[in-house]
PDB file of N, CA and C in Angstrom:
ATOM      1  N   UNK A   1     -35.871  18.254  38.159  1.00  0.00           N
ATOM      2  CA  UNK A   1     -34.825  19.241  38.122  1.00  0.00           C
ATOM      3  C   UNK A   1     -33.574  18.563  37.569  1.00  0.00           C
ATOM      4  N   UNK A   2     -32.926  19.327  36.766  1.00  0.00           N
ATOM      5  CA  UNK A   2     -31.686  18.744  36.230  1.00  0.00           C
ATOM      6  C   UNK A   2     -30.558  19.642  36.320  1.00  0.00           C
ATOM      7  N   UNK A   3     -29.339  19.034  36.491  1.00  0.00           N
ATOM      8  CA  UNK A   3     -27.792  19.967  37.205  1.00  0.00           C
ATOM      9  C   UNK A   3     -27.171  19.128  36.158  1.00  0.00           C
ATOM     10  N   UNK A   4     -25.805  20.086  36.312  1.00  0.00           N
ATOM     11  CA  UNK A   4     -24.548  19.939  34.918  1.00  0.00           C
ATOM     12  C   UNK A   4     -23.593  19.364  36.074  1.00  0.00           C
ATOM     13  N   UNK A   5     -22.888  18.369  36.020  1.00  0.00           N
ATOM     14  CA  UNK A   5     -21.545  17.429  36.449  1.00  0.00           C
ATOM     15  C   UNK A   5     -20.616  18.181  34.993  1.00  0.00           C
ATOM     16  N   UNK A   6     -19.781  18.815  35.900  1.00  0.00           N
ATOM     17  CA  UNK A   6     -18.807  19.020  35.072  1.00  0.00           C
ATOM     18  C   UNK A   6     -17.074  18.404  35.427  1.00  0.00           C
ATOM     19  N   UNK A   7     -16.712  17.684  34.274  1.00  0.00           N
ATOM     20  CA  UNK A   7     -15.346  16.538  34.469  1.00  0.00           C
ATOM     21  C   UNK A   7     -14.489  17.636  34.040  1.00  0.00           C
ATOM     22  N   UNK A   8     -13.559  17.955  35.179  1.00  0.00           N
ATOM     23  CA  UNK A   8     -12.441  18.858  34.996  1.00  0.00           C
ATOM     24  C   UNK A   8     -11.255  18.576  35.550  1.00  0.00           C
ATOM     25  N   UNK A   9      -9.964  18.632  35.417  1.00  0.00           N
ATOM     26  CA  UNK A   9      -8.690  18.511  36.277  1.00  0.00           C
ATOM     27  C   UNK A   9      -8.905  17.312  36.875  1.00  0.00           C
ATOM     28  N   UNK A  10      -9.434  16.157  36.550  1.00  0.00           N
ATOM     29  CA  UNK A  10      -9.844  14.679  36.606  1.00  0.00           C
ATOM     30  C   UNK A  10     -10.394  14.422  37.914  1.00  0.00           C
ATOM     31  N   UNK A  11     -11.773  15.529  38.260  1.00  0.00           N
ATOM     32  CA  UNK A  11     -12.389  16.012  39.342  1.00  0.00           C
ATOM     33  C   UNK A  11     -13.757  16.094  38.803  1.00  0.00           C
ATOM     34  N   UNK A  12     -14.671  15.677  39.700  1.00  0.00           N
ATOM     35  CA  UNK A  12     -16.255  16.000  38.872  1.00  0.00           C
ATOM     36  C   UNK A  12     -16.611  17.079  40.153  1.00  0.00           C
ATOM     37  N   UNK A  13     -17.549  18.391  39.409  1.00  0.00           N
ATOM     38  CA  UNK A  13     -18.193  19.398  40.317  1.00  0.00           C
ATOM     39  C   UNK A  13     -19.316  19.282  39.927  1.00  0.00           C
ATOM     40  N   UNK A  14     -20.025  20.357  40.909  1.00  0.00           N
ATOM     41  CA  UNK A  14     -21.417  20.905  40.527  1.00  0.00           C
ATOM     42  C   UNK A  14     -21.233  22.128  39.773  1.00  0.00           C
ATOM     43  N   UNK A  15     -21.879  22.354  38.411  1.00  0.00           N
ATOM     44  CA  UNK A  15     -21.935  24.123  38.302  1.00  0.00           C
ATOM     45  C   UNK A  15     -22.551  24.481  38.576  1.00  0.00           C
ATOM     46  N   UNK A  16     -22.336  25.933  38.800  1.00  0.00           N
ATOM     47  CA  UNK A  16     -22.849  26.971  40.175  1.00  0.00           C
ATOM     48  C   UNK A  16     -22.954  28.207  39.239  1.00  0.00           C
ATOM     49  N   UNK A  17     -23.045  28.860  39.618  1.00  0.00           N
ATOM     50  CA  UNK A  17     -23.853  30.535  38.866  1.00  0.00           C
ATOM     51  C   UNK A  17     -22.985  30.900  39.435  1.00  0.00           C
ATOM     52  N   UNK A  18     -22.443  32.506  39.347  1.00  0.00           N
ATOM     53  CA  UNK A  18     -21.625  33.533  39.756  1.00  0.00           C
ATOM     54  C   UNK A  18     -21.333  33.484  41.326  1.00  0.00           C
ATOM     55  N   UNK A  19     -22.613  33.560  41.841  1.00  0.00           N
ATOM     56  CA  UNK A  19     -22.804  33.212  43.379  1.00  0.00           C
ATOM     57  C   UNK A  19     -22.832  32.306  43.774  1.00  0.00           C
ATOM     58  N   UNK A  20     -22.193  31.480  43.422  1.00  0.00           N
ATOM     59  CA  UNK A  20     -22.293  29.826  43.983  1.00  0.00           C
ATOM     60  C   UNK A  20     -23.175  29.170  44.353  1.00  0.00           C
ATOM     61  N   UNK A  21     -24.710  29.022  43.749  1.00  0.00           N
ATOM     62  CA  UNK A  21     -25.159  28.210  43.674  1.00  0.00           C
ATOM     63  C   UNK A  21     -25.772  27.605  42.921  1.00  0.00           C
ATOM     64  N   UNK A  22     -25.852  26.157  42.868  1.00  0.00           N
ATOM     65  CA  UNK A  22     -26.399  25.488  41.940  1.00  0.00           C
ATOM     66  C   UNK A  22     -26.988  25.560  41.029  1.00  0.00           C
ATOM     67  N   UNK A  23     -26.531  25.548  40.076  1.00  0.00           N
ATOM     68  CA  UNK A  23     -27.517  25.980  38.201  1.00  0.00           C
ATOM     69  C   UNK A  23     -28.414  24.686  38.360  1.00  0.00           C
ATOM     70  N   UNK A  24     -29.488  25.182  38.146  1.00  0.00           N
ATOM     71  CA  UNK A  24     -30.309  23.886  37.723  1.00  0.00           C
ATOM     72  C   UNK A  24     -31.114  24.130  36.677  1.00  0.00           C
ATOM     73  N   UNK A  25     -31.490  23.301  36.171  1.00  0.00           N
ATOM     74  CA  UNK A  25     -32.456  23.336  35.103  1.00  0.00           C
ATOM     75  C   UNK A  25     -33.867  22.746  35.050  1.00  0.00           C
ATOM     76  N   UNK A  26     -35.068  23.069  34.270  1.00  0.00           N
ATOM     77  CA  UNK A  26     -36.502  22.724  34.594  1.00  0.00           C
ATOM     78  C   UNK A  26     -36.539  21.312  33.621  1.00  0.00           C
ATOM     79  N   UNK A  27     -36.104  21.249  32.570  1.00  0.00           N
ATOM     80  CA  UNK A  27     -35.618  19.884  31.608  1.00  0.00           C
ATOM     81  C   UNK A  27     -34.377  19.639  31.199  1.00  0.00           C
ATOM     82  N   UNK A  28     -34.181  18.461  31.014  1.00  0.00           N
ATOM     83  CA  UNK A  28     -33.317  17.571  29.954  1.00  0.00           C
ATOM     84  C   UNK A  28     -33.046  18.784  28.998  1.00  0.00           C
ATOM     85  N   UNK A  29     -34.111  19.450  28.094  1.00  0.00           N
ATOM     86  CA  UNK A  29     -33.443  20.181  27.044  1.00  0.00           C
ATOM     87  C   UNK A  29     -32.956  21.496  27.082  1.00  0.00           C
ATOM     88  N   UNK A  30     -33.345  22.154  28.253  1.00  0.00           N
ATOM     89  CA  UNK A  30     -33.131  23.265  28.129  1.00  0.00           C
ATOM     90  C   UNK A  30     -31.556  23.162  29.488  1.00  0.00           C
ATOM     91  N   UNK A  31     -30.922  22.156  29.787  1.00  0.00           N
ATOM     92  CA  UNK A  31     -29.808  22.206  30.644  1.00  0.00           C
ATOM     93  C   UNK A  31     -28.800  21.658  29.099  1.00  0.00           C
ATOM     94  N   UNK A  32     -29.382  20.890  28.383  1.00  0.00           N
ATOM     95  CA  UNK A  32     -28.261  20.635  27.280  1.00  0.00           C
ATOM     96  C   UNK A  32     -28.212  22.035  26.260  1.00  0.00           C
ATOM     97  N   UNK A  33     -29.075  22.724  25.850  1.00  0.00           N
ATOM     98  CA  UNK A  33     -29.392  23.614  25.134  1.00  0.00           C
ATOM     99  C   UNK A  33     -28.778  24.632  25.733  1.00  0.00           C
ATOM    100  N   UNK A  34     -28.603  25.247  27.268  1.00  0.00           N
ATOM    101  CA  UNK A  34     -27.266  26.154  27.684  1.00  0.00           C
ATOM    102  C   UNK A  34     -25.788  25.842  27.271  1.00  0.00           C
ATOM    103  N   UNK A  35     -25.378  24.886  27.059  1.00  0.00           N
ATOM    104  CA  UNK A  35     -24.251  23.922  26.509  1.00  0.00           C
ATOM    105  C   UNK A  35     -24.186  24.354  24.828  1.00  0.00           C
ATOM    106  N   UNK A  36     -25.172  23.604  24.754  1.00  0.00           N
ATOM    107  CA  UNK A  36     -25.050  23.835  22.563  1.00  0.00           C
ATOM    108  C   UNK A  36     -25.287  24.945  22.249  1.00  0.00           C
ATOM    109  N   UNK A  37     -25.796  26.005  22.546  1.00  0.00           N
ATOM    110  CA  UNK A  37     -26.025  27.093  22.504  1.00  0.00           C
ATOM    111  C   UNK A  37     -25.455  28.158  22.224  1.00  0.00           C
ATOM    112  N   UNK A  38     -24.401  27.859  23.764  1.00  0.00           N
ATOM    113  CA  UNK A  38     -23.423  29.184  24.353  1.00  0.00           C
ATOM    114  C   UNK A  38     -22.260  28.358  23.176  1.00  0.00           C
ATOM    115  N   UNK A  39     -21.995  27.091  23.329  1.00  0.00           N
ATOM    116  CA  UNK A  39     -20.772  26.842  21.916  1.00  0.00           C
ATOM    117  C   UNK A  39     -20.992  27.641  20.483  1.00  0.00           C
ATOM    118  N   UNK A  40     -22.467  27.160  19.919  1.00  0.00           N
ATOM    119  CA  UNK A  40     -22.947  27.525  18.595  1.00  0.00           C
ATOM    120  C   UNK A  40     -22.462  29.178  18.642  1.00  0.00           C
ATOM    121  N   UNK A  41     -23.169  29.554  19.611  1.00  0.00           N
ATOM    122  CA  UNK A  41     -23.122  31.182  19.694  1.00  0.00           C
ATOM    123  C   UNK A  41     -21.434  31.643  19.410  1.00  0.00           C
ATOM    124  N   UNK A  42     -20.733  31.167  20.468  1.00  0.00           N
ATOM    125  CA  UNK A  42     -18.981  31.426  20.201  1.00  0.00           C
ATOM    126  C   UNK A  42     -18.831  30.816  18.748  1.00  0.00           C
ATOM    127  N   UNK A  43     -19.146  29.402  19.037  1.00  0.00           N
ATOM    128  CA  UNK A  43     -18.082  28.999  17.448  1.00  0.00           C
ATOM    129  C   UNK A  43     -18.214  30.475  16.122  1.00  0.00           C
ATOM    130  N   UNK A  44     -19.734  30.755  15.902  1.00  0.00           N
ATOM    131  CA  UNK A  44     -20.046  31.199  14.732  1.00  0.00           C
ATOM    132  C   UNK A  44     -19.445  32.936  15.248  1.00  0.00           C
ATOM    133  N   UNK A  45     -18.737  33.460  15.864  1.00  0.00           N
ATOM    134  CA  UNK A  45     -18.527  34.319  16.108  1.00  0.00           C
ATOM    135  C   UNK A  45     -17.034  34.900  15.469  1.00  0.00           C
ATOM    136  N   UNK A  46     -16.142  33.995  15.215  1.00  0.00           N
ATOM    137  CA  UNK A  46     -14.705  34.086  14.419  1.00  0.00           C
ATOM    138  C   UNK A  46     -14.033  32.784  15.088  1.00  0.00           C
ATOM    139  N   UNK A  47     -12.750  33.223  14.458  1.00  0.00           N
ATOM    140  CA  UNK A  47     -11.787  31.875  14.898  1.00  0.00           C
ATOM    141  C   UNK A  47     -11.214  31.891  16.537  1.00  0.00           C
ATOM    142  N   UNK A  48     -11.214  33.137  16.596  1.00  0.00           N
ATOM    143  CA  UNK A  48     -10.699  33.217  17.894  1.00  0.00           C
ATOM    144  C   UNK A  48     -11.669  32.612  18.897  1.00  0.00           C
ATOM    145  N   UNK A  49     -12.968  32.957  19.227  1.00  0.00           N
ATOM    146  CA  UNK A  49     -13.924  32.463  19.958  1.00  0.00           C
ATOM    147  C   UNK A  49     -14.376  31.304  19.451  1.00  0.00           C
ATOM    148  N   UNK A  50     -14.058  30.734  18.612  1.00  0.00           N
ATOM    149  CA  UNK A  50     -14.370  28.967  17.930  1.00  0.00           C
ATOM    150  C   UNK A  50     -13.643  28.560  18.864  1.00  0.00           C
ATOM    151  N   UNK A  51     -12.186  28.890  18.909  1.00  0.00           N
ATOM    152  CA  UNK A  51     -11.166  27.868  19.463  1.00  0.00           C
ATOM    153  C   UNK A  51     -11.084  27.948  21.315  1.00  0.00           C
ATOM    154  N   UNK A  52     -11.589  29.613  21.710  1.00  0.00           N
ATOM    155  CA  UNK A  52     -12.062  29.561  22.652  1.00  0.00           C
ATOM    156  C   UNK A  52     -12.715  28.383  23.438  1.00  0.00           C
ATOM    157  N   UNK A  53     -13.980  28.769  22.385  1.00  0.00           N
ATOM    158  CA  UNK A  53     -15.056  27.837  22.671  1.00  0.00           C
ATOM    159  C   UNK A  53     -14.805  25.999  23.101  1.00  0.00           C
ATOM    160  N   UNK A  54     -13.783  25.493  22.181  1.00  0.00           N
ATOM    161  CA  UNK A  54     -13.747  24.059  21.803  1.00  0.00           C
ATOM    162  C   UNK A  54     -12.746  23.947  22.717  1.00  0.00           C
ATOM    163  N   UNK A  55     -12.238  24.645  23.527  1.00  0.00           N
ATOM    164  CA  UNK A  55     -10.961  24.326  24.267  1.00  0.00           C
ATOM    165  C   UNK A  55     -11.746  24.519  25.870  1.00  0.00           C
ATOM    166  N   UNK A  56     -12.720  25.467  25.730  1.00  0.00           N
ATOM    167  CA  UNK A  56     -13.165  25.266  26.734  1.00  0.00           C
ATOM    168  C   UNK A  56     -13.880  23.908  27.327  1.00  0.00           C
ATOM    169  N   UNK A  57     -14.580  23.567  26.121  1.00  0.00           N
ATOM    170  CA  UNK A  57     -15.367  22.526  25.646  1.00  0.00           C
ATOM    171  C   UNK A  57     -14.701  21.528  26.542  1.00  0.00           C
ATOM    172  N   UNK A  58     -13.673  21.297  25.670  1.00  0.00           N
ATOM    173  CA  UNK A  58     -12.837  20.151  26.248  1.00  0.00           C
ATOM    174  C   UNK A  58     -12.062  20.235  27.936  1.00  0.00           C
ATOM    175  N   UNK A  59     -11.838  21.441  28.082  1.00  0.00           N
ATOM    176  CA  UNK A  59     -11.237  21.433  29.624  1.00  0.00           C
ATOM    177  C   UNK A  59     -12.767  21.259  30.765  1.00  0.00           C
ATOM    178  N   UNK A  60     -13.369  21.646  30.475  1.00  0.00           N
ATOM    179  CA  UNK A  60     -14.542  21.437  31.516  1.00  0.00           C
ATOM    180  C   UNK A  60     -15.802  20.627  30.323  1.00  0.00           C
ATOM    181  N   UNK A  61     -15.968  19.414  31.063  1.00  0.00           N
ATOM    182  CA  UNK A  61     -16.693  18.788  30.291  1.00  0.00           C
ATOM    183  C   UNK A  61     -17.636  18.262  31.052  1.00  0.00           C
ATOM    184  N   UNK A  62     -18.940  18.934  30.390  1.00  0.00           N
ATOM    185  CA  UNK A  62     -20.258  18.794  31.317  1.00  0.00           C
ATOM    186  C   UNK A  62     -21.139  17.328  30.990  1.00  0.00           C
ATOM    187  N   UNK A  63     -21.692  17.225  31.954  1.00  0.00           N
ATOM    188  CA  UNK A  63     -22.511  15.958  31.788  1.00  0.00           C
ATOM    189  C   UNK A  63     -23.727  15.911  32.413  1.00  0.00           C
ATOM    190  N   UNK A  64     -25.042  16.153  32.047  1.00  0.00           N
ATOM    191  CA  UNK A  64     -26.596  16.502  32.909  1.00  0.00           C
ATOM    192  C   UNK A  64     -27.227  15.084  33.635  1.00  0.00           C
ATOM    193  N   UNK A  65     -27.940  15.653  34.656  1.00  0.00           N
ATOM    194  CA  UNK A  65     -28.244  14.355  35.675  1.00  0.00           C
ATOM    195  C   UNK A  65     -29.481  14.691  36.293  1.00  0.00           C
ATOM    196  N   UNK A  66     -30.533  14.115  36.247  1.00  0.00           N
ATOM    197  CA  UNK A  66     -31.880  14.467  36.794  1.00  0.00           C
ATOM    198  C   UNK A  66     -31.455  14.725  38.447  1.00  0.00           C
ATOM    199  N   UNK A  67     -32.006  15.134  39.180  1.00  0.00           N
ATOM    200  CA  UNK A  67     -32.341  15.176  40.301  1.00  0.00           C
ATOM    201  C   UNK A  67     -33.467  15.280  40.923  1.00  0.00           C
ATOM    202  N   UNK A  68     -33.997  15.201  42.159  1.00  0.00           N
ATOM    203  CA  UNK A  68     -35.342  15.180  42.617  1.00  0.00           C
ATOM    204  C   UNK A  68     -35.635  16.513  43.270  1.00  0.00           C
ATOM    205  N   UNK A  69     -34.433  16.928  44.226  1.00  0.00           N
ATOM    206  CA  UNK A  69     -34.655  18.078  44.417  1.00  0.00           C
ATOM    207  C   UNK A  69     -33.123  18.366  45.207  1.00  0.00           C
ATOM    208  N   UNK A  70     -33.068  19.673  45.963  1.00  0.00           N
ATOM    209  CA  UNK A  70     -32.070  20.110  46.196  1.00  0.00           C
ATOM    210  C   UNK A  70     -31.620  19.415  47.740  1.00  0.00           C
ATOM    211  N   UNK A  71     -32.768  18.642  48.166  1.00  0.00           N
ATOM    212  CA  UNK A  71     -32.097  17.716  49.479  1.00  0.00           C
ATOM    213  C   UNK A  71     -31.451  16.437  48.314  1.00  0.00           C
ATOM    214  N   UNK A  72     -32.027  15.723  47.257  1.00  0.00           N
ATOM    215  CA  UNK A  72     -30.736  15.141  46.774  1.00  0.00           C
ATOM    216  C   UNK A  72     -29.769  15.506  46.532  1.00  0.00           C
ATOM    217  N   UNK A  73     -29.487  16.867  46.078  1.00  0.00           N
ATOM    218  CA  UNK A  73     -27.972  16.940  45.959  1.00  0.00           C
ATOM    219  C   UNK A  73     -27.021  17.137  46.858  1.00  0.00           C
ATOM    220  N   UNK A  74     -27.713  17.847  47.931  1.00  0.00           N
ATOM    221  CA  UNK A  74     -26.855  17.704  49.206  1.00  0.00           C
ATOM    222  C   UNK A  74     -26.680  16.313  49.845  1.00  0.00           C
ATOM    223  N   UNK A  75     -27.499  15.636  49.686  1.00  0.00           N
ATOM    224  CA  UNK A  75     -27.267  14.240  50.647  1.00  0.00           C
ATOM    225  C   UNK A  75     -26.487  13.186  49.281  1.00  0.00           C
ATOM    226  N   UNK A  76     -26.332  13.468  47.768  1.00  0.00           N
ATOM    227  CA  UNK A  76     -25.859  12.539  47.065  1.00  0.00           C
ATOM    228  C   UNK A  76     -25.108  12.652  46.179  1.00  0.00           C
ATOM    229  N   UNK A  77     -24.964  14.303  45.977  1.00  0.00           N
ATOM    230  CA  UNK A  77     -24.037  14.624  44.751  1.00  0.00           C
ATOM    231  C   UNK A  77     -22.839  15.554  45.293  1.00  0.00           C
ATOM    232  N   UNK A  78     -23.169  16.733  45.913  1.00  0.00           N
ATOM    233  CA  UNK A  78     -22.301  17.356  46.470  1.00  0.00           C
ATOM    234  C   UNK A  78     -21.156  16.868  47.389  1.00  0.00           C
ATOM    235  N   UNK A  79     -20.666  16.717  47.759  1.00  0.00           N
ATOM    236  CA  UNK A  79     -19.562  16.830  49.121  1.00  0.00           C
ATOM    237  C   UNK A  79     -20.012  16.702  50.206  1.00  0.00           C
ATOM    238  N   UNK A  80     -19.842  16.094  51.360  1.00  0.00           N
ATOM    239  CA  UNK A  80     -19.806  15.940  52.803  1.00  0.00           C
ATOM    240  C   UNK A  80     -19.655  17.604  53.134  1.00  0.00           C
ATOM    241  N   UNK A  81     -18.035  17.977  52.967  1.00  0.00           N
ATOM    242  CA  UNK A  81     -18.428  19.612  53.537  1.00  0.00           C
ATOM    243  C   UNK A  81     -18.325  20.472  51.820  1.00  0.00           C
ATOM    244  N   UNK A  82     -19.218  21.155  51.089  1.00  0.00           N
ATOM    245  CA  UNK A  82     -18.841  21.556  49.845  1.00  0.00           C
ATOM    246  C   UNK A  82     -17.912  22.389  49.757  1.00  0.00           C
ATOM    247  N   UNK A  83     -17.338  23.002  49.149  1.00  0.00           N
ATOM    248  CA  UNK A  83     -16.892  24.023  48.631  1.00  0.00           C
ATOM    249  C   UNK A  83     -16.670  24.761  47.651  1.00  0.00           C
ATOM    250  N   UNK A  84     -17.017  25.664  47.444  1.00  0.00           N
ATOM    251  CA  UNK A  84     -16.905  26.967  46.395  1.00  0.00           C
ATOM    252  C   UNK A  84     -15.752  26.799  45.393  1.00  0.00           C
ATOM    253  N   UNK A  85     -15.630  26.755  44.384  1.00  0.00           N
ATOM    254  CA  UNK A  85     -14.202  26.808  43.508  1.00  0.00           C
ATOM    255  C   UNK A  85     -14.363  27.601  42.262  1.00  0.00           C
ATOM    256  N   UNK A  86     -13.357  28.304  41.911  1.00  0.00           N
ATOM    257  CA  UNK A  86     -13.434  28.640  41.113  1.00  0.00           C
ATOM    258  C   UNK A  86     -12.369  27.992  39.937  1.00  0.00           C
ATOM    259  N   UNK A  87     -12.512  27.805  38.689  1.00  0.00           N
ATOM    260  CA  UNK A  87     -11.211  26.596  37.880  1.00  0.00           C
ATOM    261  C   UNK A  87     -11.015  27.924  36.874  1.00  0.00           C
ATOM    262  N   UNK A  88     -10.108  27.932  36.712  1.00  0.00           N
ATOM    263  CA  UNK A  88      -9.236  28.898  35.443  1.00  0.00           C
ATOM    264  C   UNK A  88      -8.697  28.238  34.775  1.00  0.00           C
ATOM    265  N   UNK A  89      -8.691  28.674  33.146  1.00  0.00           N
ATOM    266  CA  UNK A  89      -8.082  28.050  32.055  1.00  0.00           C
ATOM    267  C   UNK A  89      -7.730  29.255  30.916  1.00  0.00           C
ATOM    268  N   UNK A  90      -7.055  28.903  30.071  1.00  0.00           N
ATOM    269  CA  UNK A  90      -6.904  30.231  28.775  1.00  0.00           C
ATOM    270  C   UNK A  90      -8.178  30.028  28.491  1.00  0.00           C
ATOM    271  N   UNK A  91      -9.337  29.752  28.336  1.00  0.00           N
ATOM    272  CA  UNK A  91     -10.197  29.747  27.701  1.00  0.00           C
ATOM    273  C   UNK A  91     -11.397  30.351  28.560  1.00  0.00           C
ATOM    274  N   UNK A  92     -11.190  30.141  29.720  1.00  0.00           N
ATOM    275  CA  UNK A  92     -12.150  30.894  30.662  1.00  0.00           C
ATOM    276  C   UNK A  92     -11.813  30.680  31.661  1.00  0.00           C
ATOM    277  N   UNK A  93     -12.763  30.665  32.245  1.00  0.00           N
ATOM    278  CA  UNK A  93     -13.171  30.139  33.920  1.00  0.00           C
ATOM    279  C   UNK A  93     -14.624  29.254  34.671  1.00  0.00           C
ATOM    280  N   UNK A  94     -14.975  28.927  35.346  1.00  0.00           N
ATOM    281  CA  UNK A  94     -16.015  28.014  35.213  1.00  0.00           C
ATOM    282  C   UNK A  94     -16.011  28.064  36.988  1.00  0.00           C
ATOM    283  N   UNK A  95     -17.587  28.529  37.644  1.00  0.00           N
ATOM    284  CA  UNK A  95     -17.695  28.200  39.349  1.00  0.00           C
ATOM    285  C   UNK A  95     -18.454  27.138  39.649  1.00  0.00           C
ATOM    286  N   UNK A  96     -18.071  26.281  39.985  1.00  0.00           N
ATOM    287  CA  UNK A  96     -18.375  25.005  40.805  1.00  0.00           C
ATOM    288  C   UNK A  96     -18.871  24.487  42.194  1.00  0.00           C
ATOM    289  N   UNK A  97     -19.016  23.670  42.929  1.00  0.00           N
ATOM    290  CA  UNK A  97     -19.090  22.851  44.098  1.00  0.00           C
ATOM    291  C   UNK A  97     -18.473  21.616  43.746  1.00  0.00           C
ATOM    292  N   UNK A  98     -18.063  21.646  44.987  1.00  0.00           N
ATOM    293  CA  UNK A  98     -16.857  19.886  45.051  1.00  0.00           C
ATOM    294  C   UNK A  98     -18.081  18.947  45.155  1.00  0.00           C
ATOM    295  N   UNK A  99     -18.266  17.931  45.058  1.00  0.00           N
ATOM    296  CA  UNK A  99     -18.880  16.439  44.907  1.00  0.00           C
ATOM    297  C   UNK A  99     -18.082  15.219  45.874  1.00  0.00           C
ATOM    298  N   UNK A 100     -18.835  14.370  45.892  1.00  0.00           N
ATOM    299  CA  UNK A 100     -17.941  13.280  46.389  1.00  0.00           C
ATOM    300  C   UNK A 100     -17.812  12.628  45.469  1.00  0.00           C
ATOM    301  N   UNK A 101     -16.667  11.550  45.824  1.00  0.00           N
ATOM    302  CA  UNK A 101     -16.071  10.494  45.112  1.00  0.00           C
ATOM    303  C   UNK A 101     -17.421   9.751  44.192  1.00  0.00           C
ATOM    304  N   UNK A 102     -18.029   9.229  44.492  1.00  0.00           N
ATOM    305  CA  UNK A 102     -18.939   8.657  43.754  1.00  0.00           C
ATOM    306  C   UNK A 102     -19.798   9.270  42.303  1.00  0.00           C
ATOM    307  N   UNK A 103     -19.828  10.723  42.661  1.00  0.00           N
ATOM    308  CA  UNK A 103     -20.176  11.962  41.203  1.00  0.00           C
ATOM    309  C   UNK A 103     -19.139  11.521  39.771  1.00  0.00           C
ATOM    310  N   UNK A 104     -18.553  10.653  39.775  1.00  0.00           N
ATOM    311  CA  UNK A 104     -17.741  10.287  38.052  1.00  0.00           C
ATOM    312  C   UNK A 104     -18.712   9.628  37.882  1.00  0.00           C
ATOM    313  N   UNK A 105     -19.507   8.640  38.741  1.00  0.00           N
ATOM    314  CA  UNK A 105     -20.355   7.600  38.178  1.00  0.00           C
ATOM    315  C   UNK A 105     -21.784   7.927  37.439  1.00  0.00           C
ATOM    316  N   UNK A 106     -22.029   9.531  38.044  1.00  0.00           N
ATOM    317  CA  UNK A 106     -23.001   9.835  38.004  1.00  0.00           C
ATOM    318  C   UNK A 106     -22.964  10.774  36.110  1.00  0.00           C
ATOM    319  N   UNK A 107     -21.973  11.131  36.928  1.00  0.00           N
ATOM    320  CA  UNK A 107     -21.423  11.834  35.335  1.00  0.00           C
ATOM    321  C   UNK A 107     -20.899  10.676  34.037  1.00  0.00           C
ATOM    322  N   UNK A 108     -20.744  10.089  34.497  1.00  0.00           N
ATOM    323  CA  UNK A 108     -20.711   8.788  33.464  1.00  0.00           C
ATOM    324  C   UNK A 108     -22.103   8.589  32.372  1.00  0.00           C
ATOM    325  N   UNK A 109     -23.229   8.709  33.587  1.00  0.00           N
ATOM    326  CA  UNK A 109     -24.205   7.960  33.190  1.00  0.00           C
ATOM    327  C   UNK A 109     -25.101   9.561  32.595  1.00  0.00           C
ATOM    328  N   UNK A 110     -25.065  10.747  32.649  1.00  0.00           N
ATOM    329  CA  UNK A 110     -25.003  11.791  32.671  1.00  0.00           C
ATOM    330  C   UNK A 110     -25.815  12.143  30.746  1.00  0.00           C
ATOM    331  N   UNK A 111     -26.324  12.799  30.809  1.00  0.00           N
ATOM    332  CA  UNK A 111     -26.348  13.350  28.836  1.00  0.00           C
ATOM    333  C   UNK A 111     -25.448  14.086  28.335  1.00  0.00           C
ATOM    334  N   UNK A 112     -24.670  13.896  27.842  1.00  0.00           N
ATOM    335  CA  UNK A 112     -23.727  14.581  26.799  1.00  0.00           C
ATOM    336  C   UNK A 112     -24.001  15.964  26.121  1.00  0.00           C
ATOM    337  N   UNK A 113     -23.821  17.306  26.064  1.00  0.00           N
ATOM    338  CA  UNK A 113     -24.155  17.910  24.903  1.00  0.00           C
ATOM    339  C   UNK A 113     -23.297  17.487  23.429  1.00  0.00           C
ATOM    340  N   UNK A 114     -24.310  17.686  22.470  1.00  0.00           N
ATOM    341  CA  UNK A 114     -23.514  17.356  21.194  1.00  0.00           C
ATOM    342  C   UNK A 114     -23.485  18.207  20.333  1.00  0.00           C
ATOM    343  N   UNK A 115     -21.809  19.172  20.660  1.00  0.00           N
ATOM    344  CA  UNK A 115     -21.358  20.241  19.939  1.00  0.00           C
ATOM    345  C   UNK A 115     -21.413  20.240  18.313  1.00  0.00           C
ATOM    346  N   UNK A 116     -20.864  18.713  18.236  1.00  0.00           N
ATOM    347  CA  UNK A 116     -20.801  18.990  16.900  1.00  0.00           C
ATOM    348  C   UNK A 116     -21.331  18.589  15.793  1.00  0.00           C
ATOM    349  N   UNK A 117     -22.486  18.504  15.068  1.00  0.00           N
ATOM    350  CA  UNK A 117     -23.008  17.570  14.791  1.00  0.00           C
ATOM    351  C   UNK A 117     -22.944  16.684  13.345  1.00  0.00           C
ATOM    352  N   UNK A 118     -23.334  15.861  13.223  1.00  0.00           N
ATOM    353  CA  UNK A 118     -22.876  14.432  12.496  1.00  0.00           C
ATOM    354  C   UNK A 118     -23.612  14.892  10.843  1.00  0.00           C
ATOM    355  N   UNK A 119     -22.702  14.867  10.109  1.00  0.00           N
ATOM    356  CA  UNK A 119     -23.306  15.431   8.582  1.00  0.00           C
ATOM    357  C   UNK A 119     -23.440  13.812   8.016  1.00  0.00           C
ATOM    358  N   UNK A 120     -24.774  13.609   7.269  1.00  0.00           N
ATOM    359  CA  UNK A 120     -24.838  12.078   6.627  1.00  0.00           C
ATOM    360  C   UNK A 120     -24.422  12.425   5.438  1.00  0.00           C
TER     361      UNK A 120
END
């Protein structure tokens, strides 16, 4: 199972679905592929939703992390007591779970989506 660490307001969360809980994913590609996707989809849509998009990009910045199952994330990623958040920006909004201190490291080590890609 794989979850999105998202680096925001110099805070790492869990993302969460509408109802607050945990998005997870069945692979590596299909948790980066919600990421490149939902950008590709905005960018190619006009300028307005490009810049949307890339600003969102940059204010909440996701990072994917295997997990084993949902007793790891409670005992290693989440928070002692979690909580629900919701983060607002001009560009959107984004629902979360708090993490503990140790989740930058995790998100460090985390997969990147890669919005933009490299022309040879």
């Amino acid at each position: 199972m794989y979850i999105a660490l998202i680096l925001a307001e110099e805070k790492v969360y869990i993302l969460a679905t509408n109802d607050f809980n945990v998005l997870a994913f069945t692979s590596l590609e299909k948790a980066i592929s919600y990421f490149e996707d939902s950008y590709n989809c905005n960018h190619n849509r006009g300028y307005e939703a490009s810049m949307s998009a890339c600003l969102n990009f940059i204010t909440y910045q996701p990072s994917v992390i295997k997990v084993e199952n949902i007793e790891d994330i409670k005992n290693s990623v989440a928070a002692v007591e979690p909580k629900c958040v919701q983060l607002s920006h001009v560009s959107g909004f984004i629902k979360c779970i708090t993490t503990r201190d140790k989740a930058i490291e995790l998100w460090n080590k985390g997969k990147k989506p890669s919005l933009i890609k490299k022309v040879k």
